[in-house]
N, C-alpha and C. Protein backbone atom coordinates (compact mmCIF):
# COMPACT_ATOMS: atom_id res chain seq x y z
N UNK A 1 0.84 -1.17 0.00
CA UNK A 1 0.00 0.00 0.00
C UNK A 1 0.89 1.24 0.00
N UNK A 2 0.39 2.83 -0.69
CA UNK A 2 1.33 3.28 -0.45
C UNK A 2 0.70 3.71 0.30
N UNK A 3 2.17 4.49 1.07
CA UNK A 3 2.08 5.17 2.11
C UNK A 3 2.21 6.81 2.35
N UNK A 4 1.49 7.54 2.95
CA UNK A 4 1.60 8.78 2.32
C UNK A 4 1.13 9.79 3.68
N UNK A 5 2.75 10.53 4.17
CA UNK A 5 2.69 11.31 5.46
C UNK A 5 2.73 12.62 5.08
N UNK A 6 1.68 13.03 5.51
CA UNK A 6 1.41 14.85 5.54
C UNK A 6 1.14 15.32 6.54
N UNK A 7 0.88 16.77 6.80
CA UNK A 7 1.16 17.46 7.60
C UNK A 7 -0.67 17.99 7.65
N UNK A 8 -1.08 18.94 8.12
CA UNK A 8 -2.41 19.07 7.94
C UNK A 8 -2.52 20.43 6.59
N UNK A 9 -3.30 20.07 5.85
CA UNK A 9 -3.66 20.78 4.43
C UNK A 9 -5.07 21.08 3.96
N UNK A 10 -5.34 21.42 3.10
CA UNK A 10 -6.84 21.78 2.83
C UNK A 10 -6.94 20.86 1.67
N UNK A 11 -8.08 20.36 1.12
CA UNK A 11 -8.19 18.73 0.59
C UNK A 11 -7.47 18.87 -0.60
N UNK A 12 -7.93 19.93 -1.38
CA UNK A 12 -7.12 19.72 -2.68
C UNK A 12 -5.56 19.35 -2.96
N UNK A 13 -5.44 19.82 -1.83
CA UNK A 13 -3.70 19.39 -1.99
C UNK A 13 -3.59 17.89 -1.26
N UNK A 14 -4.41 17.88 -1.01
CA UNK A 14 -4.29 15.54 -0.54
C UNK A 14 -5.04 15.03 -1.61
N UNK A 15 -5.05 15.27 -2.81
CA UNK A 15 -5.34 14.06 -3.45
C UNK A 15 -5.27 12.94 -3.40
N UNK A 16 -3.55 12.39 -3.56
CA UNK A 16 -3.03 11.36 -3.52
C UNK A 16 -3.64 10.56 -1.96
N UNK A 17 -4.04 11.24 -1.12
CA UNK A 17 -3.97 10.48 0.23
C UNK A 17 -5.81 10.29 -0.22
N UNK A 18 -6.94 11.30 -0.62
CA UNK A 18 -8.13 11.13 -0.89
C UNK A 18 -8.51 10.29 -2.12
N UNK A 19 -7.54 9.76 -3.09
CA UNK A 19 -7.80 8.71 -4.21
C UNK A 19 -7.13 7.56 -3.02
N UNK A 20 -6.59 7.25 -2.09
CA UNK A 20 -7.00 6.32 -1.04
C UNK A 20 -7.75 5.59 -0.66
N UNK A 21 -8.81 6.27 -0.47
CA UNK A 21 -9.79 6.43 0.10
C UNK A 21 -11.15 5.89 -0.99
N UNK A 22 -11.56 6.16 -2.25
CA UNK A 22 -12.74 6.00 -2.89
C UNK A 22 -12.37 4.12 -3.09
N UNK A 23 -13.48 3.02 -3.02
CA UNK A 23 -13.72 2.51 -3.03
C UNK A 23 -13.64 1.50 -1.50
N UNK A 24 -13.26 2.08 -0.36
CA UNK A 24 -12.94 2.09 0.85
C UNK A 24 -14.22 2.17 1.22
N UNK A 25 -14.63 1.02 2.25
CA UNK A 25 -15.89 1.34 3.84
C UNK A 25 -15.22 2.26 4.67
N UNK A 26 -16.25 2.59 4.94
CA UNK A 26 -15.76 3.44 6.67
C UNK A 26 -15.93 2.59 7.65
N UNK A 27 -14.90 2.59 8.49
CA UNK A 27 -15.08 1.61 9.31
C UNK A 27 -15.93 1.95 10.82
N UNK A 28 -14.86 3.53 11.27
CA UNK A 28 -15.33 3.90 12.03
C UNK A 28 -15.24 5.57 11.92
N UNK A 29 -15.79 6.16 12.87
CA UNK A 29 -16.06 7.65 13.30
C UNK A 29 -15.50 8.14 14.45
N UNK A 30 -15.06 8.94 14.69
CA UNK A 30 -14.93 9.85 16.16
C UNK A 30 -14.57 10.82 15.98
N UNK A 31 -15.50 11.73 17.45
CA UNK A 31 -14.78 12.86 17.12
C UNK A 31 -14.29 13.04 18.39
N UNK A 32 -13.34 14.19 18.27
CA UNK A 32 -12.73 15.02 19.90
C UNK A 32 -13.60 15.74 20.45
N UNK A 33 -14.02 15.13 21.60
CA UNK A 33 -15.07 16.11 22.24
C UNK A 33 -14.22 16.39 23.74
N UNK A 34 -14.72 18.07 24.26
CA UNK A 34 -13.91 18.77 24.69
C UNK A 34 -14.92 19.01 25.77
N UNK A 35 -16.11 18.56 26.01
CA UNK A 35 -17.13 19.30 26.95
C UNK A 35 -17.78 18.08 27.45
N UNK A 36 -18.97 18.20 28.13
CA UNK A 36 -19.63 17.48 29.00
C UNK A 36 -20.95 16.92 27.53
N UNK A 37 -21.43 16.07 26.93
CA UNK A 37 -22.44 16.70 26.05
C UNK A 37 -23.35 16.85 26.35
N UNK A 38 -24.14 16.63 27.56
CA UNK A 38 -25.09 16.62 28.15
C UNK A 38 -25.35 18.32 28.30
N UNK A 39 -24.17 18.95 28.66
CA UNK A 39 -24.22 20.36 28.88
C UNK A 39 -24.40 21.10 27.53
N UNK A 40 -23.71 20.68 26.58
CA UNK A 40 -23.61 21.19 25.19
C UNK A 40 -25.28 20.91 24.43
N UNK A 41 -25.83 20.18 24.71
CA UNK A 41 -27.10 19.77 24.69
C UNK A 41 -27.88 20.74 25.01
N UNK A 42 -28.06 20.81 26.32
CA UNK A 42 -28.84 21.85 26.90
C UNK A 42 -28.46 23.41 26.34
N UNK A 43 -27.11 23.80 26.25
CA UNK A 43 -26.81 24.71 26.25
C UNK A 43 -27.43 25.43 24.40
N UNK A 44 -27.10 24.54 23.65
CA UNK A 44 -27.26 24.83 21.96
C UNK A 44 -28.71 24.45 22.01
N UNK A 45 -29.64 23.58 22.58
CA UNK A 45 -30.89 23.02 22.63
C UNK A 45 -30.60 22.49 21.29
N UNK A 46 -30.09 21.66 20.85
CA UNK A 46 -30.54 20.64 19.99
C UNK A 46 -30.54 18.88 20.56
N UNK A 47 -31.46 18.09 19.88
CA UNK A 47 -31.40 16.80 20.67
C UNK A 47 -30.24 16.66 20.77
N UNK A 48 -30.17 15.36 21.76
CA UNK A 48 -28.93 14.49 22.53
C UNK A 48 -28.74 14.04 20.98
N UNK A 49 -29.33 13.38 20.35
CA UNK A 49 -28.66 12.12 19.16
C UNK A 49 -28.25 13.21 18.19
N UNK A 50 -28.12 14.52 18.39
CA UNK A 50 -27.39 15.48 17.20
C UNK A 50 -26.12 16.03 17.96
N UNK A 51 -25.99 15.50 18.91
CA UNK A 51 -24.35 16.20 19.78
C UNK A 51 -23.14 15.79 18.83
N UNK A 52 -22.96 14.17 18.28
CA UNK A 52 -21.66 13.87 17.68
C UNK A 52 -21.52 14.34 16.14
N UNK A 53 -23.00 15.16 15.87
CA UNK A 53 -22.98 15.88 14.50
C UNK A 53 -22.47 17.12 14.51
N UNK A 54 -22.86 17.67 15.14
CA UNK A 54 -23.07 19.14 15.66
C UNK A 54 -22.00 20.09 16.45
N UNK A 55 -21.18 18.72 17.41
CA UNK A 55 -20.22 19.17 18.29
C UNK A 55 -18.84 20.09 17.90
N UNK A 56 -18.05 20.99 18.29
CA UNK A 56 -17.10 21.51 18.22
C UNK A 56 -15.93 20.09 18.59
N UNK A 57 -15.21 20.20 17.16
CA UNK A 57 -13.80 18.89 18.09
C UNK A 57 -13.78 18.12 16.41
N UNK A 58 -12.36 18.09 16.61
CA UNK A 58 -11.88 17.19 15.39
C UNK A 58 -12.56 15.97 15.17
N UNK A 59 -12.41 15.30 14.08
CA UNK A 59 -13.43 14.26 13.42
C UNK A 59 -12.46 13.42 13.02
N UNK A 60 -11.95 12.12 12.99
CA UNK A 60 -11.14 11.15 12.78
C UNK A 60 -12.67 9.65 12.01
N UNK A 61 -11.50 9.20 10.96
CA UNK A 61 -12.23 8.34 10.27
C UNK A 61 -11.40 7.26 9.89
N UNK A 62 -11.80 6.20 9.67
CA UNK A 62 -10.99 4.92 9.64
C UNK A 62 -11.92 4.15 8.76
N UNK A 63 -10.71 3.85 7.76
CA UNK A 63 -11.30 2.99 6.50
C UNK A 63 -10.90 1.10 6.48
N UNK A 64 -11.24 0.69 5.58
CA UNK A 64 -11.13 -0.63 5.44
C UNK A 64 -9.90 -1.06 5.09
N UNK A 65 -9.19 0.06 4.47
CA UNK A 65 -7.62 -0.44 4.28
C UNK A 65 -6.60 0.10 5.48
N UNK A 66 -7.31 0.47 6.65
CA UNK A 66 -6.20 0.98 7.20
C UNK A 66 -5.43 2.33 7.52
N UNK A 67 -6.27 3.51 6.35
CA UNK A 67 -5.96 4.20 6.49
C UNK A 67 -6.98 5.39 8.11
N UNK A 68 -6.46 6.02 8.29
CA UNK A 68 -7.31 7.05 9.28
C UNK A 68 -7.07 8.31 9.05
N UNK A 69 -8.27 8.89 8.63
CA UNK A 69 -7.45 10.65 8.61
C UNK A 69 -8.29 11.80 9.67
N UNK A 70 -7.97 12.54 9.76
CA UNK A 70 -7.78 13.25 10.72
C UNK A 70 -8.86 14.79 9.55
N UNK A 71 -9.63 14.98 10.44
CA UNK A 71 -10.35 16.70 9.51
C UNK A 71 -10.97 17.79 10.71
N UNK A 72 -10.02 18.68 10.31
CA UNK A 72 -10.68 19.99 11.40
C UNK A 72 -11.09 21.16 10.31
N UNK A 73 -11.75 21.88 10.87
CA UNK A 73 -12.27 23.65 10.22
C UNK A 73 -10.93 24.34 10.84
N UNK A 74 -10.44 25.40 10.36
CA UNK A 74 -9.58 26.24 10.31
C UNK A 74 -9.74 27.38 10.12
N UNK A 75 -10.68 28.09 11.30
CA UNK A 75 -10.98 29.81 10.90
C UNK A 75 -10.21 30.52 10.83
N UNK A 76 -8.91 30.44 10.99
CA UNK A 76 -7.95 31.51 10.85
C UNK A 76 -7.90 31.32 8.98
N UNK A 77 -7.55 30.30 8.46
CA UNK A 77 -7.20 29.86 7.20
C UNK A 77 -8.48 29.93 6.87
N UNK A 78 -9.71 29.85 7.04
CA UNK A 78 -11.20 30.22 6.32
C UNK A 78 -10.67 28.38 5.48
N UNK A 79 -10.87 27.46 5.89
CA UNK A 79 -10.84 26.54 5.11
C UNK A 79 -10.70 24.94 6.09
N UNK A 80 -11.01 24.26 5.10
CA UNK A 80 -10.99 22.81 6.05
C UNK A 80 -9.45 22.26 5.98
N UNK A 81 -9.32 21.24 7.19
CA UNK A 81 -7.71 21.00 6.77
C UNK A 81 -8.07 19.58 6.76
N UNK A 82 -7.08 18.87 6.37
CA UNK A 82 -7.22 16.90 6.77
C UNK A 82 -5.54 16.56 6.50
N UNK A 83 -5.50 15.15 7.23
CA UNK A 83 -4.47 15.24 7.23
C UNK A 83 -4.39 13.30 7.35
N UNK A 84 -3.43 12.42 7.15
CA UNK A 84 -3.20 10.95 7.53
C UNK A 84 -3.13 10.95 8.84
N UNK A 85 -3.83 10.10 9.95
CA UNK A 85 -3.21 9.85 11.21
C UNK A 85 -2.51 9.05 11.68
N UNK A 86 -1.28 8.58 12.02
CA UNK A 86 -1.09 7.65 12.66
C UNK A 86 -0.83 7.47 13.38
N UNK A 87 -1.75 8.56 14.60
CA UNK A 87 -1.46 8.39 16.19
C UNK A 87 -3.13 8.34 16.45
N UNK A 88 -3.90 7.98 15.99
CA UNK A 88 -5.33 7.72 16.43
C UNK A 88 -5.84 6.18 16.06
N UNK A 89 -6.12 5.54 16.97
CA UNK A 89 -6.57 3.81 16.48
C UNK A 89 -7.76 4.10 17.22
N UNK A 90 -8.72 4.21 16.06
CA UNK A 90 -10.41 3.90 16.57
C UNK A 90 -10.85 2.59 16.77
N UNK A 91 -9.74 1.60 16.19
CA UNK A 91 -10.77 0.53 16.95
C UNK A 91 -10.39 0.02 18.15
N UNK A 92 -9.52 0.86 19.04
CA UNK A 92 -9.37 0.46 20.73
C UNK A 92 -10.58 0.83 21.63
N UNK A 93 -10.63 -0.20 22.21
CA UNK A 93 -11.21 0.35 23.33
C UNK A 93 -11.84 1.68 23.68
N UNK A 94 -10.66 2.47 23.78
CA UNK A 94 -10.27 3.31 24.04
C UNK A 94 -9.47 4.80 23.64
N UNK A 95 -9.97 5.07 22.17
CA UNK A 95 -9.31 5.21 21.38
C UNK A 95 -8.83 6.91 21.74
N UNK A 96 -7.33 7.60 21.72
CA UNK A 96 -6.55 8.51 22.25
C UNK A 96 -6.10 8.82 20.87
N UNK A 97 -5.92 10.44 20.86
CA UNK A 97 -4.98 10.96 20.36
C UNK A 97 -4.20 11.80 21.16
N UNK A 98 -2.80 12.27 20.46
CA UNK A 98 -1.84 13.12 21.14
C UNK A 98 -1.84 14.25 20.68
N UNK A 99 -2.74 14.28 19.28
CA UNK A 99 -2.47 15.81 18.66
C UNK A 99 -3.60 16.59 19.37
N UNK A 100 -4.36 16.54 19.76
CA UNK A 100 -5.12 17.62 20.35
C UNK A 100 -5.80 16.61 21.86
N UNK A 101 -6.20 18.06 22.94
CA UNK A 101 -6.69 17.40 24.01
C UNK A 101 -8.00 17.00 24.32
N UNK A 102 -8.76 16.28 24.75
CA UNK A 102 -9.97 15.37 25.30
C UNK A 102 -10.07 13.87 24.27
N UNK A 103 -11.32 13.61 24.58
CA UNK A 103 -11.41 11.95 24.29
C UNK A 103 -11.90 12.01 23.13
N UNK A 104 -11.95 10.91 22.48
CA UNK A 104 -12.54 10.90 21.15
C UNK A 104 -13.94 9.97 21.72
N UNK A 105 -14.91 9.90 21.14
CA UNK A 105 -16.58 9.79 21.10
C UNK A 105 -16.35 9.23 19.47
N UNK A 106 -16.64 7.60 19.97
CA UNK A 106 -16.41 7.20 19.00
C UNK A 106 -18.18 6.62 18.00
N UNK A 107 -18.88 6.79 16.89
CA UNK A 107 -20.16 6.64 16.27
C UNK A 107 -20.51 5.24 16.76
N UNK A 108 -21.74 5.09 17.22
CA UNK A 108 -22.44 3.89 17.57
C UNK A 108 -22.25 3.38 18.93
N UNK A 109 -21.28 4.22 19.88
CA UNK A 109 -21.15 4.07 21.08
C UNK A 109 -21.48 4.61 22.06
N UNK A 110 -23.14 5.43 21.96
CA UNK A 110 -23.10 6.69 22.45
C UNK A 110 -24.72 6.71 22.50
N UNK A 111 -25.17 7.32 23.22
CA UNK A 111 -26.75 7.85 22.79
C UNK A 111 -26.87 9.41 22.20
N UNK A 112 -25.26 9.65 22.26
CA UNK A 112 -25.04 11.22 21.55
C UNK A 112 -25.29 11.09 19.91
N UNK A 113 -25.41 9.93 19.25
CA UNK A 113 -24.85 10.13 18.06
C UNK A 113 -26.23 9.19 17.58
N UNK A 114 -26.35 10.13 16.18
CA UNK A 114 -27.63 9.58 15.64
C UNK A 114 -27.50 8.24 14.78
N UNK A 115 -28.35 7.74 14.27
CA UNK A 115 -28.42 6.76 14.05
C UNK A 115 -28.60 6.89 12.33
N UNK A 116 -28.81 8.15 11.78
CA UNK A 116 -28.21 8.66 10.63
C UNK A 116 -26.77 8.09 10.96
N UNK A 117 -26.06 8.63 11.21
CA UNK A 117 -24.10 8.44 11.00
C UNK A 117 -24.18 7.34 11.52
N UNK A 118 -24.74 6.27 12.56
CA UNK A 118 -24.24 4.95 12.90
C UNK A 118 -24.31 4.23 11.30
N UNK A 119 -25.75 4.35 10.67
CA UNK A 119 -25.92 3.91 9.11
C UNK A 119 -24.95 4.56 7.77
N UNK A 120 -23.78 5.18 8.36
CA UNK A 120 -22.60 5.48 7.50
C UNK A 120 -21.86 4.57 7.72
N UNK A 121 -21.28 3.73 9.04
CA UNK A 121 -20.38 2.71 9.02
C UNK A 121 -20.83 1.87 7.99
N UNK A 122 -19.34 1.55 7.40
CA UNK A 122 -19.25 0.12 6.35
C UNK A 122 -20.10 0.55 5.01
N UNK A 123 -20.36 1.74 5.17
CA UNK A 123 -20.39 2.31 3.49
C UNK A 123 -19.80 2.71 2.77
N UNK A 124 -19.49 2.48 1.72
CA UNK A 124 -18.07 1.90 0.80
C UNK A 124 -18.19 3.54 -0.29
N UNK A 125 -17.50 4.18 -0.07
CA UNK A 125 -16.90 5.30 -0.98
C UNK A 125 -16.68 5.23 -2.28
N UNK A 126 -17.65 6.21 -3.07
CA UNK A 126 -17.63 6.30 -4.16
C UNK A 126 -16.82 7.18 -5.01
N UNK A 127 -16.90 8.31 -4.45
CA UNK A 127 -16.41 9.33 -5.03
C UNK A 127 -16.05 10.68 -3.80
N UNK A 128 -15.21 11.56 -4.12
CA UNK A 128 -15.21 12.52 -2.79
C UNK A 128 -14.82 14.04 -3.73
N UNK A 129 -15.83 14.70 -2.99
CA UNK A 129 -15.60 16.12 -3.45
C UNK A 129 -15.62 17.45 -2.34
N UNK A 130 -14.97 18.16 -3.12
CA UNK A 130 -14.50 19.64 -2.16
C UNK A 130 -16.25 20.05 -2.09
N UNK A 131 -16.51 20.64 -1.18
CA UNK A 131 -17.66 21.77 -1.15
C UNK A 131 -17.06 23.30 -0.56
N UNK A 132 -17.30 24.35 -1.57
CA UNK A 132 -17.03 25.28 -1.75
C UNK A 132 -18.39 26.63 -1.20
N UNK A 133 -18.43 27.61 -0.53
CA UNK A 133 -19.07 28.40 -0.32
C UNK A 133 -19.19 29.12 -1.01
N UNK A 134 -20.04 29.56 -1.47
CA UNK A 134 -19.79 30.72 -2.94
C UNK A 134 -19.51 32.03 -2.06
N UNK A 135 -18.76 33.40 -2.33
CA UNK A 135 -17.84 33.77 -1.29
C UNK A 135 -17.51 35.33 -2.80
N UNK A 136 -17.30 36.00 -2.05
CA UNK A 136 -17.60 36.94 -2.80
C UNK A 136 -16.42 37.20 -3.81
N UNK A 137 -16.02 37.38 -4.66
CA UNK A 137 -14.75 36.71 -5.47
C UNK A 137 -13.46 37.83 -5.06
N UNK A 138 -13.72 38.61 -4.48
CA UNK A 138 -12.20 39.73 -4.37
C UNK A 138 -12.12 39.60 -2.84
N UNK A 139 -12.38 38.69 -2.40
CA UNK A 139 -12.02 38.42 -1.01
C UNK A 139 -11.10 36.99 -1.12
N UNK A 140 -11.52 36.26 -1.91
CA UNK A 140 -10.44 35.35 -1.94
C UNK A 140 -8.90 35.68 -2.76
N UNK A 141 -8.24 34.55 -2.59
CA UNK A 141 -6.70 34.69 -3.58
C UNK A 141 -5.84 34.39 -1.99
N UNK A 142 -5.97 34.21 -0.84
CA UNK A 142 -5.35 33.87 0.06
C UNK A 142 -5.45 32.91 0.86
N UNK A 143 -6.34 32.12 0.43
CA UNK A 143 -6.94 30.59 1.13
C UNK A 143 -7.95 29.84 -0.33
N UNK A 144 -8.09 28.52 -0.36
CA UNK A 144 -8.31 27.89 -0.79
C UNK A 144 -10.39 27.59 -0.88
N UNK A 145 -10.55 28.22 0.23
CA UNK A 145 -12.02 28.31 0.98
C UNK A 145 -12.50 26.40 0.75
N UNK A 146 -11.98 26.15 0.95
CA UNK A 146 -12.66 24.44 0.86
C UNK A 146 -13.35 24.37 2.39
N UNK A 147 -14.67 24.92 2.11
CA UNK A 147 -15.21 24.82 3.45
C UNK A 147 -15.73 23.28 3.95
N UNK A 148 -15.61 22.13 3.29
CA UNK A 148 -16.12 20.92 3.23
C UNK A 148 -15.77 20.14 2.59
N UNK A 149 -16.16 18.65 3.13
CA UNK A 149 -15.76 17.52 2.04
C UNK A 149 -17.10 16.73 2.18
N UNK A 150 -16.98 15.86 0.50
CA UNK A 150 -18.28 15.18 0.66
C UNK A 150 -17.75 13.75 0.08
N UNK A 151 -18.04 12.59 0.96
CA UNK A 151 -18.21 11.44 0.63
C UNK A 151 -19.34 10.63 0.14
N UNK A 152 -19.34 10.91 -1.28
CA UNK A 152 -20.55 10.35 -2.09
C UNK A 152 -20.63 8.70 -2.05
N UNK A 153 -21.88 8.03 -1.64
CA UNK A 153 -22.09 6.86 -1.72
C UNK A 153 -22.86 6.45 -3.23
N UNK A 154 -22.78 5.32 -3.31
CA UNK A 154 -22.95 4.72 -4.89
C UNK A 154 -24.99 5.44 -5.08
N UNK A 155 -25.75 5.07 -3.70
CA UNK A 155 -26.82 5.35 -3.77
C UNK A 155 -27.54 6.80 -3.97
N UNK A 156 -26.40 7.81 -4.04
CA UNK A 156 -26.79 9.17 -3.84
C UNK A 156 -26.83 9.77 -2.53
N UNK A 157 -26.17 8.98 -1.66
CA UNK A 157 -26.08 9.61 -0.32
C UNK A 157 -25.01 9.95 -0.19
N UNK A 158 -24.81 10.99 0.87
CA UNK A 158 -23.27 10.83 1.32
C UNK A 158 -22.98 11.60 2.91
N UNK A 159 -21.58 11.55 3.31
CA UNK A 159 -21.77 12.22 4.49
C UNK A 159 -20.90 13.62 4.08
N UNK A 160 -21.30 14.60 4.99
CA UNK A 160 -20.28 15.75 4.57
C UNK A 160 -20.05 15.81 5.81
N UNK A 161 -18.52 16.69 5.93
CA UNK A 161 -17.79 16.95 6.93
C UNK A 161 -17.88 18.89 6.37
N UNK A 162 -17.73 19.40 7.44
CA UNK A 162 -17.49 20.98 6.94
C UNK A 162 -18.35 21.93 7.92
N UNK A 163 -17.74 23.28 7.52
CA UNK A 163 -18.56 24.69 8.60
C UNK A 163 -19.42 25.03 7.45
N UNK A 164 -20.57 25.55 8.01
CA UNK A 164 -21.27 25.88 7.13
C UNK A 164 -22.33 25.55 5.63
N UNK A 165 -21.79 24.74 5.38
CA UNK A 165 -22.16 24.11 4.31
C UNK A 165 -23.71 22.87 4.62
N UNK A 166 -24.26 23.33 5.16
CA UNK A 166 -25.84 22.25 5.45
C UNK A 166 -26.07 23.01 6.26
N UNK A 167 -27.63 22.76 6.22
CA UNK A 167 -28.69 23.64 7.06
C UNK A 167 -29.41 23.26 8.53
N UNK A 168 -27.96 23.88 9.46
CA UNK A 168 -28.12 23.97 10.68
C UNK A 168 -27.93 25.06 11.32
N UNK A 169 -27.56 24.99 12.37
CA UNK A 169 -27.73 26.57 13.20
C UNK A 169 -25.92 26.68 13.40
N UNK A 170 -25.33 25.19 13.46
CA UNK A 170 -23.92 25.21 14.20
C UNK A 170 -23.17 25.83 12.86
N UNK A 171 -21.79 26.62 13.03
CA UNK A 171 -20.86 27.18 12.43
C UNK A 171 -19.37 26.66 12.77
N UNK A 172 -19.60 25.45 13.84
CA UNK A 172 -18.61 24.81 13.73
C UNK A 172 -18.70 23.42 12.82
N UNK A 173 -17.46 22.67 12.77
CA UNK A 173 -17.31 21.75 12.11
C UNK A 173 -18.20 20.62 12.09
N UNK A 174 -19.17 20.05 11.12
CA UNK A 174 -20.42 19.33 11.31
C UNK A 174 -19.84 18.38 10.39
N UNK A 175 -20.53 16.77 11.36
CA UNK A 175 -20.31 15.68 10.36
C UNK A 175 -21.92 15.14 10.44
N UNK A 176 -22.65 15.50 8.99
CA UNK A 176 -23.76 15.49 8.56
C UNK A 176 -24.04 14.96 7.41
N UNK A 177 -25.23 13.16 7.31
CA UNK A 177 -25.11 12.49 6.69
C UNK A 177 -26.05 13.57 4.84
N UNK A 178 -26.21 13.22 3.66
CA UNK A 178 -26.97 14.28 3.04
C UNK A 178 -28.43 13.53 3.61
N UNK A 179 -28.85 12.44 3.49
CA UNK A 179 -30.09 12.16 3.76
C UNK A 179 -30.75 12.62 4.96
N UNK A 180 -30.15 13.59 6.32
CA UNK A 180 -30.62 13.77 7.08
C UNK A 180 -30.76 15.83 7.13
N UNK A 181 -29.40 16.20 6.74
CA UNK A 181 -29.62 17.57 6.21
C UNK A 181 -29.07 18.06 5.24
N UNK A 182 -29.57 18.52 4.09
CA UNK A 182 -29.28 19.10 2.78
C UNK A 182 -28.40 19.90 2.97
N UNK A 183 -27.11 19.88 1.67
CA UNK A 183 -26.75 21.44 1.46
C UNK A 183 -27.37 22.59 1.36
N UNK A 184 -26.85 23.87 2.18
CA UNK A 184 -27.24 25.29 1.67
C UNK A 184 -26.44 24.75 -0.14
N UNK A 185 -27.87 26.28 -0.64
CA UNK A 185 -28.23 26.05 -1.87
C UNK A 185 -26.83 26.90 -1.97
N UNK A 186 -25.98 27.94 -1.12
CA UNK A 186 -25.01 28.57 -1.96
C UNK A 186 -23.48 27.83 -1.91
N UNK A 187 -23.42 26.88 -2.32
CA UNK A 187 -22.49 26.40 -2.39
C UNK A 187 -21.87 25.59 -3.90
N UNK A 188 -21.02 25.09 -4.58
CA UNK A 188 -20.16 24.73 -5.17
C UNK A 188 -19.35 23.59 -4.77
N UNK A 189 -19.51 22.81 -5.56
CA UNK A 189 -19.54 20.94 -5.26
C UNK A 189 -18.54 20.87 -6.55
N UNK A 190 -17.14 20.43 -6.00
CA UNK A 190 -16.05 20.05 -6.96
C UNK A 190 -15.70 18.58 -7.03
N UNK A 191 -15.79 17.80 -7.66
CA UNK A 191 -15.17 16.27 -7.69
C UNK A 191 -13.70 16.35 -7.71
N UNK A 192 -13.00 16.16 -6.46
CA UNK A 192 -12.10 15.65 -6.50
C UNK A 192 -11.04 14.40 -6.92
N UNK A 193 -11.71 13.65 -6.57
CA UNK A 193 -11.47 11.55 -6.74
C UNK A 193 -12.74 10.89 -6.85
């Protein structure tokens, strides 16, 4: 297999690590959660089973070959980053990272996490594309704006990762299946792989 170590980037420049990835299950999900969710619950008022969608905290994913990558929002950079992990093993127990602090909340282990994204495990990747914000054009030329990524399934579903890009209230980083909330209509959908 190859093998392929990067640093954290915005997707277009991981190709090589995202043509990886298309014909790959997901194996598993987690994200870094940094709070109580019970409190984050109450506090945003959205249900308990929308906390591991909704939550602030990096998102780690693990495929059928082995690979795991790593995806945060980047407001300073106005753009998404991702990156290879190989300090996160979701299928422990117990699963730790070192690059950032609290636990990972791993999909299907939780009454936080809906049962939309539990029905993403072991769905096999079709295709993956940038989602783009449409963005007023003389503001860019200094970031890439890849506000999202979308993992298209063979059936027309897919999950997106990204700020902004689907119609919720949160502006942080959301991992949101399409069958449960649509893209905002202003956006720009690039096929990457």
């Amino acid at each position: 297999m190859n093998v392929i170590e990067m640093s954290p980037s915005h997707p277009s420049a991981c190709k090589p690590l995202l043509e990886l990835l298309v014909g790959q299950k997901i194996v598993s999900i987690g994200r870094v959660v940094n709070c109580e969710p019970e409190e984050y619950v109450l506090d945003k008022e959205i249900n308990a089973n929308e906390f591991f969608m909704l939550t602030h905290g990096q998102t780690y994913i693990s495929f059928e070959n082995d690979i795991c990558i790593g995806v945060m929002y980047s407001p300073s950079k106005a753009t998404l980053m991702i990156w290879k992990d190989n300090e996160v093993d979701l299928t422990s127990g117990e699963p730790k990272t070192k690059r950032f602090d609290g636990k990972i909340m791993k999909a299907g282990e939780s009454d936080f996490v809906s049962d939309e994204i539990r029905k993403v495990l072991g769905r096999k990747v079709d295709s993956i594309s940038i989602v783009k914000l449409n963005r007023n054009p003389t503001v860019e030329g200094m970031s890439p704006f890849e506000d999202g990524l979308l993992f298209n399934f063979e059936d027309g579903d897919g999950l997106v990762l990204g700020a902004g890009v689907v119609k919720c209230e949160s502006a942080a980083l959301t991992l949101i299946p399409l069958s449960f909330k649509p893209l905002v209509e202003e956006v720009e959908i690039i096929k990457i792989v």
